[in-house]
N, C-alpha and C. Protein backbone atom coordinates (compact mmCIF):
# COMPACT_ATOMS: atom_id res chain seq x y z
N UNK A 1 -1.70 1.39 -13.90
CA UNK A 1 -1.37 0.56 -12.75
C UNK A 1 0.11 0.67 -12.41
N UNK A 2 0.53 0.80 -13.15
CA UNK A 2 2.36 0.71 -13.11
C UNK A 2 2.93 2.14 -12.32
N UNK A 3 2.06 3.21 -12.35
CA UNK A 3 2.37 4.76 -11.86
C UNK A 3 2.22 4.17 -10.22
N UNK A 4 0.81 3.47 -10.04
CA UNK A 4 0.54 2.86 -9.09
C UNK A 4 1.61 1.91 -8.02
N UNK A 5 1.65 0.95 -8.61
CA UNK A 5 3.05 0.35 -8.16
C UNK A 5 3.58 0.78 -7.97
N UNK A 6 4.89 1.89 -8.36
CA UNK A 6 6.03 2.50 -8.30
C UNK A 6 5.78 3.57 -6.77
N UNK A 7 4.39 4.21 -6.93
CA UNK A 7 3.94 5.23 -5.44
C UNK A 7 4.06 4.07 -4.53
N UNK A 8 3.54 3.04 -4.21
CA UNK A 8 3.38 1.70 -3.70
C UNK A 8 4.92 1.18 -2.98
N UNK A 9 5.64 1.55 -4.01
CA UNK A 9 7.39 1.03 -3.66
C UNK A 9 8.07 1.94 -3.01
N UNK A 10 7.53 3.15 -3.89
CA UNK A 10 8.13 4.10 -2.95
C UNK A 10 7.58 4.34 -1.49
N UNK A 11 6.36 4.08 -1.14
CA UNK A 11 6.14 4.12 0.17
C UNK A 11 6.47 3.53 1.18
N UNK A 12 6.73 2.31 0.16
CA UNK A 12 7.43 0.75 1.45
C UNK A 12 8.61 1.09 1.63
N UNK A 13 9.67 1.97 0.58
CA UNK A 13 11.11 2.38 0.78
C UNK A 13 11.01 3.37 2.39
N UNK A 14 9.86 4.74 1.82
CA UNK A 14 9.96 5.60 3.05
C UNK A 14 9.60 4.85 4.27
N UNK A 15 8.73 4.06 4.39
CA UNK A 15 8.26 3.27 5.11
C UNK A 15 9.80 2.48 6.39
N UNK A 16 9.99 1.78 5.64
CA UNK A 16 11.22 1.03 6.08
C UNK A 16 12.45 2.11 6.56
N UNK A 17 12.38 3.03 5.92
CA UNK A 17 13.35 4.43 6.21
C UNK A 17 13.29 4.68 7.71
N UNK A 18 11.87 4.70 7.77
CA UNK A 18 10.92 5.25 8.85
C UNK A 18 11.41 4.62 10.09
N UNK A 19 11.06 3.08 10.18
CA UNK A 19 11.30 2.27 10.93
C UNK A 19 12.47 1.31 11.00
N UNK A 20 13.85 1.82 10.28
CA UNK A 20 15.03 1.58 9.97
C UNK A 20 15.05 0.58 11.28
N UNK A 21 15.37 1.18 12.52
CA UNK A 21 15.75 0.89 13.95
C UNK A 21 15.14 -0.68 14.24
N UNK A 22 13.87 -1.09 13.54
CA UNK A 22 13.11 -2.54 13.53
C UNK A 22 13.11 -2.89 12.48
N UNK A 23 13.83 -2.79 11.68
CA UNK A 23 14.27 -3.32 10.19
C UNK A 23 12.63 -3.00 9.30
N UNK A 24 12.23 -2.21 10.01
CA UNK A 24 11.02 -1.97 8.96
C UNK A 24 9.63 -2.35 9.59
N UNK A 25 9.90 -3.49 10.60
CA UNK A 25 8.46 -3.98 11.75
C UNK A 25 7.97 -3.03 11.95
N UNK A 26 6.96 -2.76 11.75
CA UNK A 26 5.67 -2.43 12.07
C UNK A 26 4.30 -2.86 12.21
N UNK A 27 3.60 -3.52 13.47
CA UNK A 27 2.68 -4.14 13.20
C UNK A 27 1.30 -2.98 12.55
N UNK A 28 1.55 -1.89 12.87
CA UNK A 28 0.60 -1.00 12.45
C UNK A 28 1.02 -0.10 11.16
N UNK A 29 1.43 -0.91 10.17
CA UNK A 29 2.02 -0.36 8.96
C UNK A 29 0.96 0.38 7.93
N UNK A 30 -0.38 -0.43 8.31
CA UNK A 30 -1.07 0.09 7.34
C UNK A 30 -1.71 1.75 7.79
N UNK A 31 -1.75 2.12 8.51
CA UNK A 31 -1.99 3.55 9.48
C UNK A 31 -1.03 4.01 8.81
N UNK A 32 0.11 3.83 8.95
CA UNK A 32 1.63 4.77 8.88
C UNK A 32 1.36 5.14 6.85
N UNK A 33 1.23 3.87 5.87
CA UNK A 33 0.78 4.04 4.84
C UNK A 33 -0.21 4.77 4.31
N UNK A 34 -1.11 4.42 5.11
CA UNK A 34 -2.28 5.51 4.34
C UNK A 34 -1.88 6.64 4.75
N UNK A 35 -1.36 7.09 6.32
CA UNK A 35 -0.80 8.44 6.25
C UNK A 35 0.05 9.20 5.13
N UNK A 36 0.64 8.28 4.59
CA UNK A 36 1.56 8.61 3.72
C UNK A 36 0.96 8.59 2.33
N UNK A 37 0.05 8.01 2.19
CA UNK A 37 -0.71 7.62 1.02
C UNK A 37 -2.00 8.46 1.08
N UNK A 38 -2.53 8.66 1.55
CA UNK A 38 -3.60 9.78 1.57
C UNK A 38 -3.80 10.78 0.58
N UNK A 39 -3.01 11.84 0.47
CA UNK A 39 -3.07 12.83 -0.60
C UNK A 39 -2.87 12.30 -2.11
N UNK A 40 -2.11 11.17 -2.24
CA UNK A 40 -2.17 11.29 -4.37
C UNK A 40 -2.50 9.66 -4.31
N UNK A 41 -3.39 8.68 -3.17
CA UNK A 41 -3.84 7.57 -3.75
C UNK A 41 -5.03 7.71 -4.31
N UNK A 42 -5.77 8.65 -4.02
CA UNK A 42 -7.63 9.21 -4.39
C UNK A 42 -6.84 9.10 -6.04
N UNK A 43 -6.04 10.11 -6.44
CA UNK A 43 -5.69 10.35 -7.54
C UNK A 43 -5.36 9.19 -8.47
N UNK A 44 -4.43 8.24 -7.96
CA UNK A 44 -4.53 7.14 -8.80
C UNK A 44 -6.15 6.67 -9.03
N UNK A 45 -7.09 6.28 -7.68
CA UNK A 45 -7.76 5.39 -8.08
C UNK A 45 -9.12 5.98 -8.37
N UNK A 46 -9.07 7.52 -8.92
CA UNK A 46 -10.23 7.96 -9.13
C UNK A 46 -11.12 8.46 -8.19
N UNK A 47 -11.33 8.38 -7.03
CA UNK A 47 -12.06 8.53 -6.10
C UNK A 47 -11.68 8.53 -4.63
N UNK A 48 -11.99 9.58 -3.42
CA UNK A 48 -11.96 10.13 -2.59
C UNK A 48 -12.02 8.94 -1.74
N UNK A 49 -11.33 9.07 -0.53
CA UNK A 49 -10.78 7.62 0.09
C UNK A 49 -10.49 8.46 1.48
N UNK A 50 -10.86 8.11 2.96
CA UNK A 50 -10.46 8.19 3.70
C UNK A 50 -9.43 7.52 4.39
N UNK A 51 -8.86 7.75 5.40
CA UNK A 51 -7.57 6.94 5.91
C UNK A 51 -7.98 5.83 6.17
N UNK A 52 -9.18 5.98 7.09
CA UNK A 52 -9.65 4.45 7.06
C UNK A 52 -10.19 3.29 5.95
N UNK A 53 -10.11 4.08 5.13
CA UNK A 53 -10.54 3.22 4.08
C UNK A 53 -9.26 2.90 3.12
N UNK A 54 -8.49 3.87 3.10
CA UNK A 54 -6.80 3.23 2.91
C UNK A 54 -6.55 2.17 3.26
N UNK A 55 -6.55 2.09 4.76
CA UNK A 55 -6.00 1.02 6.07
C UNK A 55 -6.85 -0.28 5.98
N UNK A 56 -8.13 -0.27 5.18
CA UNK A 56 -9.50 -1.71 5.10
C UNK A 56 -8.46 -1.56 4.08
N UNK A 57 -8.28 -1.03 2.66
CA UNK A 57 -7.83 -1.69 1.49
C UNK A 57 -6.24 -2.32 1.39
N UNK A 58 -5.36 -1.93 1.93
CA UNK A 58 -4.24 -1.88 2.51
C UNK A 58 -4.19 -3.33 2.77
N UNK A 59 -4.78 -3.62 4.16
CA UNK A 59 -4.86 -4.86 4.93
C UNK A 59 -5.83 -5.89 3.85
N UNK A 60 -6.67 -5.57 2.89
CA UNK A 60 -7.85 -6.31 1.76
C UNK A 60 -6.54 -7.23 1.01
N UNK A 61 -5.72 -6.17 0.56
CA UNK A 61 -4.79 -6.49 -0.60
C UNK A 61 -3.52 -7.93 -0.04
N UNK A 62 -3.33 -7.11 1.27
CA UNK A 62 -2.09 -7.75 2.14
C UNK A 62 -3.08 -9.68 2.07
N UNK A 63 -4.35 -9.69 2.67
CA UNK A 63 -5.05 -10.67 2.92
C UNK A 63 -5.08 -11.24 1.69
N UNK A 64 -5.44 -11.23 0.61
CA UNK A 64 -5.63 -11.85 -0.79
C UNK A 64 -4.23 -12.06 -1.20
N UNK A 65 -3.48 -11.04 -0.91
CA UNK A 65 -2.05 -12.06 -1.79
C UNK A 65 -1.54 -13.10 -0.81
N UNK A 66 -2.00 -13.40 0.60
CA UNK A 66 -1.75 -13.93 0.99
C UNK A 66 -2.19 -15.87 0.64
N UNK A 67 -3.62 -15.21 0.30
CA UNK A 67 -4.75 -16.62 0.42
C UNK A 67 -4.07 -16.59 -1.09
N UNK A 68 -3.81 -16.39 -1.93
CA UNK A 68 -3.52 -16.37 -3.10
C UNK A 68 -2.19 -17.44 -3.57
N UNK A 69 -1.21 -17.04 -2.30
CA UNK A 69 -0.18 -16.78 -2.56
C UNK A 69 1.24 -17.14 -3.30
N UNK A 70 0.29 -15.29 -4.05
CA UNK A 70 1.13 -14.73 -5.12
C UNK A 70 2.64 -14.54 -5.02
N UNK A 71 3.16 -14.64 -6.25
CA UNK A 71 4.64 -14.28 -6.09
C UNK A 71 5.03 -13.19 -6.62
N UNK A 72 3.81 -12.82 -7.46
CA UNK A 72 4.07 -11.57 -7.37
C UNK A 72 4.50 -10.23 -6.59
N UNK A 73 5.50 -9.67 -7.04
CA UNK A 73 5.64 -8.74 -5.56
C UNK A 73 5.13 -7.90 -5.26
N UNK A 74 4.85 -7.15 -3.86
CA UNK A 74 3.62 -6.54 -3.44
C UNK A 74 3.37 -5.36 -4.08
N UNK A 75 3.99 -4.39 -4.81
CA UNK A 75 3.23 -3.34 -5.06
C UNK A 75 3.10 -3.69 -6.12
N UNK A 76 2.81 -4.57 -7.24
CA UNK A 76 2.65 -4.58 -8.40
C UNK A 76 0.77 -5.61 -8.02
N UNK A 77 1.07 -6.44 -7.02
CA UNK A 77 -0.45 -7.16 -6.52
C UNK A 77 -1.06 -6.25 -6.23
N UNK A 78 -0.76 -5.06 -4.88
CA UNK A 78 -1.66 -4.28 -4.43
C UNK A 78 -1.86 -3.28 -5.43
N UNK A 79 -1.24 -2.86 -6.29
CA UNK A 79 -1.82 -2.11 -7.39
C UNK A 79 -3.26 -2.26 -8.26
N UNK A 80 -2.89 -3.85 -8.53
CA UNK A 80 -3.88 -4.36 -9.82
C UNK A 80 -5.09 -5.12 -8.50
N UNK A 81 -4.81 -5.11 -7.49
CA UNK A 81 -5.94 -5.37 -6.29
C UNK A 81 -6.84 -4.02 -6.04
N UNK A 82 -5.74 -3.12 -5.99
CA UNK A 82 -6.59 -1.22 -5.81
C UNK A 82 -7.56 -1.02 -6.83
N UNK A 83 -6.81 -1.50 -7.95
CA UNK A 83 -7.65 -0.99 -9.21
C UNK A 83 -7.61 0.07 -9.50
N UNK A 84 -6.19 0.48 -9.67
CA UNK A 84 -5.15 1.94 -9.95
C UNK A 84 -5.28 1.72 -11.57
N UNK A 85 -5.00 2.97 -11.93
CA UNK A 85 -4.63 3.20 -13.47
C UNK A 85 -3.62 2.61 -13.96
């Protein structure tokens, strides 16, 4: 899970890189993520994953830490929410 997290952080870094100019706003963040996440998230979580199914789990994880809400910080929730190694 922890390899997990860390891909997770690093994406929100490129992420925010990305969209420097809006301090990182993006209402369509989870698209831009799974784009970015696509090729080595199958790999964490064992199994073949389309973008759209990135973008349902993405927004799954975002929704539960919300109703939750965890203080945990997000890529260490959406990790152990993915059900990454």
């Amino acid at each position: 899970m922890h390899e997990l997290a860390d891909l997770l952080q690093q994406t929100g870094k490129a992420h925010h890189q990305a969209y420097i100019e809006t301090n990182g706003f993006d209402p369509e963040w989870a698209i831009w993520y799974a784009d970015y996440l696509e090729d080595e998230l199958p790999t964490h979580l064992g199994r073949d994953l389309s973008r759209s199914e990135i973008v349902y789990l993405l927004w799954g994880a975002m929704k539960a830490q919300a109703e939750d809400e965890s203080p945990e910080p997000w890529p260490e929730y959406y990790a152990r929410f993915l059900g990454g190694d």
